[in-house]
Every structure is written in C-alpha cells, then in structure tokens.
C-alpha atoms as a PDB file:
ATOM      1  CA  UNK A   1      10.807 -12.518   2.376  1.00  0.00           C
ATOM      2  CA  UNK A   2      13.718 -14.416   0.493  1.00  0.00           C
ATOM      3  CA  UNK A   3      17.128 -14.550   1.081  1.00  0.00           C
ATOM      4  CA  UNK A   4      17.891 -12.065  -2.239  1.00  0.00           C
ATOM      5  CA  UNK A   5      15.833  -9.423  -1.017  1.00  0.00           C
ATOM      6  CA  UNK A   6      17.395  -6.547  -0.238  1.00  0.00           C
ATOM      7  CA  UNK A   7      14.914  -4.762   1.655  1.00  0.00           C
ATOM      8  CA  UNK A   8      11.501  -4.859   1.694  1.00  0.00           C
ATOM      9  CA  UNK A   9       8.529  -2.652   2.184  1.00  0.00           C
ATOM     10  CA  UNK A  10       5.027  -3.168   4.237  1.00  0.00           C
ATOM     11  CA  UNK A  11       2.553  -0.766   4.202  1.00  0.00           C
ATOM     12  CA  UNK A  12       0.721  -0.277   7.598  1.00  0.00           C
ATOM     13  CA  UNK A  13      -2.016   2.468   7.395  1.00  0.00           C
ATOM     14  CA  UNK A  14      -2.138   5.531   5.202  1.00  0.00           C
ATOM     15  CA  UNK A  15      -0.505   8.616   5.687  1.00  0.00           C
ATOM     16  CA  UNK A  16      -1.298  10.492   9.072  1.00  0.00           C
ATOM     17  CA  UNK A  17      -3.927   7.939   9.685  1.00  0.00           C
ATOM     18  CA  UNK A  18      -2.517   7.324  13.487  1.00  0.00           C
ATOM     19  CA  UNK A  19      -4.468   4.860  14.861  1.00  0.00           C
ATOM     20  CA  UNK A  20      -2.429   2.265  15.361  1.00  0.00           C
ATOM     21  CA  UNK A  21      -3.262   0.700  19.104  1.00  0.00           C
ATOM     22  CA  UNK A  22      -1.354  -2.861  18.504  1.00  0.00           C
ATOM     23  CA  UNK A  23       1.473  -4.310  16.381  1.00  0.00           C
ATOM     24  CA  UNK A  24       2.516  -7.815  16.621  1.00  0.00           C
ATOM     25  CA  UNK A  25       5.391  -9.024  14.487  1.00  0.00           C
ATOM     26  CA  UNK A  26       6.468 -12.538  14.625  1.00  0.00           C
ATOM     27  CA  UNK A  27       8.871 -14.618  12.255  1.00  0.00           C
ATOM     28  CA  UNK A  28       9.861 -17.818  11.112  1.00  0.00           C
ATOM     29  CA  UNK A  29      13.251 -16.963  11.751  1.00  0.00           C
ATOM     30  CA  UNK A  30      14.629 -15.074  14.691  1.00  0.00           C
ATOM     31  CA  UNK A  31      18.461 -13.435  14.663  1.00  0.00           C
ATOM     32  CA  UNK A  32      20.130 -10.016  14.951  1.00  0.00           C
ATOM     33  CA  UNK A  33      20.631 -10.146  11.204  1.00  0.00           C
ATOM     34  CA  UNK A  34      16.959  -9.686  10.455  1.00  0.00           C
ATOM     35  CA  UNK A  35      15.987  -6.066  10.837  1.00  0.00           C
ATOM     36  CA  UNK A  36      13.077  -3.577  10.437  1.00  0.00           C
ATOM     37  CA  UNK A  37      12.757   0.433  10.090  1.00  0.00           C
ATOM     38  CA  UNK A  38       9.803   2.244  10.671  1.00  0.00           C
ATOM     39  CA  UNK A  39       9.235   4.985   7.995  1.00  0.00           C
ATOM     40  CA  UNK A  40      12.125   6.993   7.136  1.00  0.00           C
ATOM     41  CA  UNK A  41      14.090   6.062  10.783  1.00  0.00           C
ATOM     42  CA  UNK A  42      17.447   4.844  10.075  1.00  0.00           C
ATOM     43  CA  UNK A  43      16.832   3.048  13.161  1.00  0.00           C
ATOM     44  CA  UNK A  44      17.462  -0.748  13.114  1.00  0.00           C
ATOM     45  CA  UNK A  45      14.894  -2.822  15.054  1.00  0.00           C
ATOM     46  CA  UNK A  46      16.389  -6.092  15.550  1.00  0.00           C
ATOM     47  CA  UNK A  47      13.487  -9.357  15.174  1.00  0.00           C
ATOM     48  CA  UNK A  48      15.360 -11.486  17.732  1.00  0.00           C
ATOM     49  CA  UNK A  49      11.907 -12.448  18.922  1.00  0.00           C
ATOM     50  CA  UNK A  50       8.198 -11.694  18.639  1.00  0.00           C
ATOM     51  CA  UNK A  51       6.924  -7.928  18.852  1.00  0.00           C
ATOM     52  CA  UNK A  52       3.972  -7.401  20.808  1.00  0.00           C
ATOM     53  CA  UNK A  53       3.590  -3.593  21.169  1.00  0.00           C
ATOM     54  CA  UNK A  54       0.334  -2.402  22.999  1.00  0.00           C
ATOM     55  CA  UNK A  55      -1.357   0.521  23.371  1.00  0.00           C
ATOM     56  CA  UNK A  56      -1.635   3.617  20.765  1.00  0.00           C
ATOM     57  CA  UNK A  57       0.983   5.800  23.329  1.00  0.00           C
ATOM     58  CA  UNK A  58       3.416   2.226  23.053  1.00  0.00           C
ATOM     59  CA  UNK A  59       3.267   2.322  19.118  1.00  0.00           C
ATOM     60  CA  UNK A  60       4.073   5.662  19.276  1.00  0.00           C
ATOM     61  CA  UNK A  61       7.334   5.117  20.691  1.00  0.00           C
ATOM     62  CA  UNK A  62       8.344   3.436  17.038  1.00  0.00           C
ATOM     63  CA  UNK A  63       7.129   6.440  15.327  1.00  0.00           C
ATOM     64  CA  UNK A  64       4.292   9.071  15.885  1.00  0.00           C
ATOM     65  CA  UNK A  65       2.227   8.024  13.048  1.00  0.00           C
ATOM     66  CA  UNK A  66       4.159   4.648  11.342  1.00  0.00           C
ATOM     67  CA  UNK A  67       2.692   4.103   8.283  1.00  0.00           C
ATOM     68  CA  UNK A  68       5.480   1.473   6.877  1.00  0.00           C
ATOM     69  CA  UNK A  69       7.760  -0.899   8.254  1.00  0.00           C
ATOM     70  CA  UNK A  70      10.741  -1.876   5.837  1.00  0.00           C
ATOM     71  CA  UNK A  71      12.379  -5.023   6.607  1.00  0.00           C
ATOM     72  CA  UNK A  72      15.832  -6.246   5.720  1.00  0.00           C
ATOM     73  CA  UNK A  73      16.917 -10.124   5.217  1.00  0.00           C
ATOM     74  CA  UNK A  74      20.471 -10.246   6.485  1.00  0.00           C
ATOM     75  CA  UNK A  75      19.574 -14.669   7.222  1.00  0.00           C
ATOM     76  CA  UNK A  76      21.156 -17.246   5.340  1.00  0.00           C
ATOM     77  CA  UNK A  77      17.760 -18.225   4.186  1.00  0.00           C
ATOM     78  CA  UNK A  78      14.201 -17.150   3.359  1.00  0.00           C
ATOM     79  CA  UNK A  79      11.993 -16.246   6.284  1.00  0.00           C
ATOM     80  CA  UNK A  80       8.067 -15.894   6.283  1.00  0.00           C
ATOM     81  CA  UNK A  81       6.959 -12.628   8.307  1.00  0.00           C
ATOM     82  CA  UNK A  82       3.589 -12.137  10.041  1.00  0.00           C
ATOM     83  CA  UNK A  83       2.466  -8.616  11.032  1.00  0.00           C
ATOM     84  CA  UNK A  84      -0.810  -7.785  12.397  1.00  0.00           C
ATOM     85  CA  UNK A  85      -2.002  -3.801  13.162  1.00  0.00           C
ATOM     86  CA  UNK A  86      -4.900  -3.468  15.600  1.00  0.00           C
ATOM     87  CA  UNK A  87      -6.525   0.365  14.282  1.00  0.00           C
ATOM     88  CA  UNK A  88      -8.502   2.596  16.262  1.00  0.00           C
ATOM     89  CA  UNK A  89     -12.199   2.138  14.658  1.00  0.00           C
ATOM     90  CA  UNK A  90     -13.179   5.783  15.832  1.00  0.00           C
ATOM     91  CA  UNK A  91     -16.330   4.247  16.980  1.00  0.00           C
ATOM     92  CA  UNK A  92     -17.370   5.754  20.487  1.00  0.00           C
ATOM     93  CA  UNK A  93     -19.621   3.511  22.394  1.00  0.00           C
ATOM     94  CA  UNK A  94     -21.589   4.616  25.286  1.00  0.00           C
ATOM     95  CA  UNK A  95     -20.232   3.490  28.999  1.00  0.00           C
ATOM     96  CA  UNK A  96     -23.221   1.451  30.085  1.00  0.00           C
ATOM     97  CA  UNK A  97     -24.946  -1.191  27.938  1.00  0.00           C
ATOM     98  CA  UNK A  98     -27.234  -2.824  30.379  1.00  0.00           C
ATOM     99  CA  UNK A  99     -30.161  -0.237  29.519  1.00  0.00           C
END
C-alpha cells in the first residue's frame, strides 16, 4: 500500500460465505494513522500492532459475515500489509480415527 493511496480494498471471501475462523493482519508499519474497515462499517480499526483474531464467533465480532477489509494509509510512507483468512472447509471428519 503506498503513501498516495487513498484507501484501499481487500477482498476476503465472497458474499455470505461466513466461514471465516482466523484473521491475522500484520504490517510493516505500525501507528494510529493506519486504519482498516470491515465492509460497509464506518468503524476505524486502528493497526497499532498485529491482529490475531481466533475463532469463527471472534471474527464475528468485526462483522457477521466480513467479506472485505478496506484499508487507509494515513503514514508518511508506503507500508507492505500481510493478511491471512483461515476458512471453514465444511469438511466433517469423524471423532475417532484409530479404527
């Protein structure tokens, strides 16, 4: 993300999906003037420092179902942004293995 951005959009899952169980989002850069919205929220999250949210009930708490995160570059500089989204595979496995 450079410095001119204004504000810029990441895609997460597709609409409704809701299977988010994990986000982690960690920067090069860390300050109050590096924010993040999740969907339409005009809620600012602040980076100030890695976010490590677990659990599908935890991700929740940003949004029900967040589908994009929109980022805004208020630095002096450019900053590199890593985000990683753990999804709910669907897959149901049975309890015990060891038969």
């Amino acid at each position: 993300m450079t410095l001119f951005d204004e504000m810029v959009t990441i895609k997460l899952q597709p609409e409704g999906a809701n299977m988010a169980d994990f986000l982690l989002i960690k920067s090069t850069a860390y300050w109050d003037a590096l924010t993040y919205k999740v969907n339409e929220s005009t809620t600012d999250h602040i980076v100030d420092s890695s976010h490590v949210i677990i659990g599908k009930h935890a991700v929740s708490i940003l949004d029900s179902s967040p589908t994009q995160l929109l980022f805004e570059n208020g630095l002096t500089g450019d900053v590199i942004i890593d985000i990683i989204l753990g999804r709910d595979t669907g897959m149901m496995f049975p309890a015990n293995l060891s038969n």
